[in-house]
Protein backbone atom coordinates (compact mmCIF):
# COMPACT_ATOMS: atom_id res chain seq x y z
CA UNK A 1 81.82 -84.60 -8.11
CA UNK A 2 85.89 -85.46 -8.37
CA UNK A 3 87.52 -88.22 -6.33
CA UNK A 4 90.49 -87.71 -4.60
CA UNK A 5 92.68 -89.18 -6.95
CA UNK A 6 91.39 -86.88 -9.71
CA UNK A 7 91.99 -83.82 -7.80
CA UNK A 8 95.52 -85.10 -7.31
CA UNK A 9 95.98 -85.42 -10.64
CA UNK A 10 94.92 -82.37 -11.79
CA UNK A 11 97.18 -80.94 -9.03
CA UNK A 12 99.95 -82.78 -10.77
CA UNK A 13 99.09 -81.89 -14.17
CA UNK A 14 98.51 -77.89 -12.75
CA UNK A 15 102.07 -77.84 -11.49
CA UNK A 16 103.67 -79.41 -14.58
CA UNK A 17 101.84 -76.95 -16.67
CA UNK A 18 102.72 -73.91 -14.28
CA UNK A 19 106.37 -74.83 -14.93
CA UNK A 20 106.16 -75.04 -18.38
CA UNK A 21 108.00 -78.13 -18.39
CA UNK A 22 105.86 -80.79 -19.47
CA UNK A 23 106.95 -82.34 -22.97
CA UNK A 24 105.11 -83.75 -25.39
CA UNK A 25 101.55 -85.25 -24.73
CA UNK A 26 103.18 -88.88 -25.00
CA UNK A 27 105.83 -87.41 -22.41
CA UNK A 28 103.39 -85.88 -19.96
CA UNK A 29 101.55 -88.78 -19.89
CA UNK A 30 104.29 -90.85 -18.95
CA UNK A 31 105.64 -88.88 -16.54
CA UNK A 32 102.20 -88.74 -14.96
CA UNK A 33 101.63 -92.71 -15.72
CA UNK A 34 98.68 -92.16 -17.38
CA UNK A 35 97.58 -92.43 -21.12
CA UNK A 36 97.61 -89.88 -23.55
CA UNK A 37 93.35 -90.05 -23.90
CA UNK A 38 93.41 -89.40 -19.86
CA UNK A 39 95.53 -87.04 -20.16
CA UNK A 40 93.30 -85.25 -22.80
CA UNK A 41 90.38 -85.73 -20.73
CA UNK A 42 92.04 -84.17 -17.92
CA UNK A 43 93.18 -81.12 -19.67
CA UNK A 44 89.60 -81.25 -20.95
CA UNK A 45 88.33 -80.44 -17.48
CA UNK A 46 90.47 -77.38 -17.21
CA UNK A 47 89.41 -76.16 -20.34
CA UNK A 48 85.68 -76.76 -19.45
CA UNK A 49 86.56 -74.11 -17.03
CA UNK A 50 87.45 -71.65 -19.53
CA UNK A 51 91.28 -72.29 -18.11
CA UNK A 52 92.87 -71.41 -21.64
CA UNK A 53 96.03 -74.58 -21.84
CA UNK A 54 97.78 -74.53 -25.12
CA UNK A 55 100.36 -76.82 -26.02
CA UNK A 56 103.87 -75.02 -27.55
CA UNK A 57 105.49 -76.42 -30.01
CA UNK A 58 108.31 -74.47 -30.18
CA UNK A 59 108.77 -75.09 -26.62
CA UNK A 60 107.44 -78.90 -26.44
CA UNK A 61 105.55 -77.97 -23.65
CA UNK A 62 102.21 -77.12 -22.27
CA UNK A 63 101.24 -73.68 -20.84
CA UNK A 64 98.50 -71.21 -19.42
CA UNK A 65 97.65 -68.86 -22.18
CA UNK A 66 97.20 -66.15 -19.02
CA UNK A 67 98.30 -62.72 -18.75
CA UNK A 68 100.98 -61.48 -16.61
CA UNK A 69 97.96 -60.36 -13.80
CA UNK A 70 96.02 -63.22 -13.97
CA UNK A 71 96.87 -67.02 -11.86
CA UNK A 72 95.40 -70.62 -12.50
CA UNK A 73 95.13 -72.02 -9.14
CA UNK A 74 93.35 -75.57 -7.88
CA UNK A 75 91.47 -75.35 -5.21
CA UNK A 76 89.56 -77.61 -3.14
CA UNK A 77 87.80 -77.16 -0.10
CA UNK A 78 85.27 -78.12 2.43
CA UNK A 79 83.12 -75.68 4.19
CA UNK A 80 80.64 -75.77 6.36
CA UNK A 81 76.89 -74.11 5.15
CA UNK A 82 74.99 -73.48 8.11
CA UNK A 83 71.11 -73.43 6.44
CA UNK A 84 68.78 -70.31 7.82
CA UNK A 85 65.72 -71.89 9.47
CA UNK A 86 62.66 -70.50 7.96
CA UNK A 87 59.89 -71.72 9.84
């Protein structure tokens, strides 16, 4: 389970990403005032999510390797389960 924080970040890191206006790795980082190995392990998470990021370098940026149809979105919720009683 994620703390807070780390959903915030990956919120963070989501919307720089969505822009496709986040720099180089060293630059992201910074921006986000985190190291480049966080940053890396945070990417890692989307990408353990089959969320395909690719860096351009062309572009010096980072980007959702999406089709036109298709949207990256973080979500977080809370719900609450209501369990059947079986007895």
């Amino acid at each position: 389970m994620y703390s807070v924080e780390i959903f915030d970040k990956l919120k963070a890191i989501h919307e720089k990403i969505k822009s496709e206006n986040t720099g180089s790795r060293a630059q992201f980082a910074k921006d986000l005032q985190i190291t480049e190995h966080a940053l890396w392990r945070y990417i890692g998470i989307f990408k353990e999510r089959k969320i395909p990021v690719k860096f351009s370098k062309r572009g010096n940026t980072y980007f959702y390797d999406i089709n036109e149809n298709e949207e990256v979105r973080i979500v977080w919720e809370f719900r609450l389960l209501i369990r059947e009683n079986h007895s």
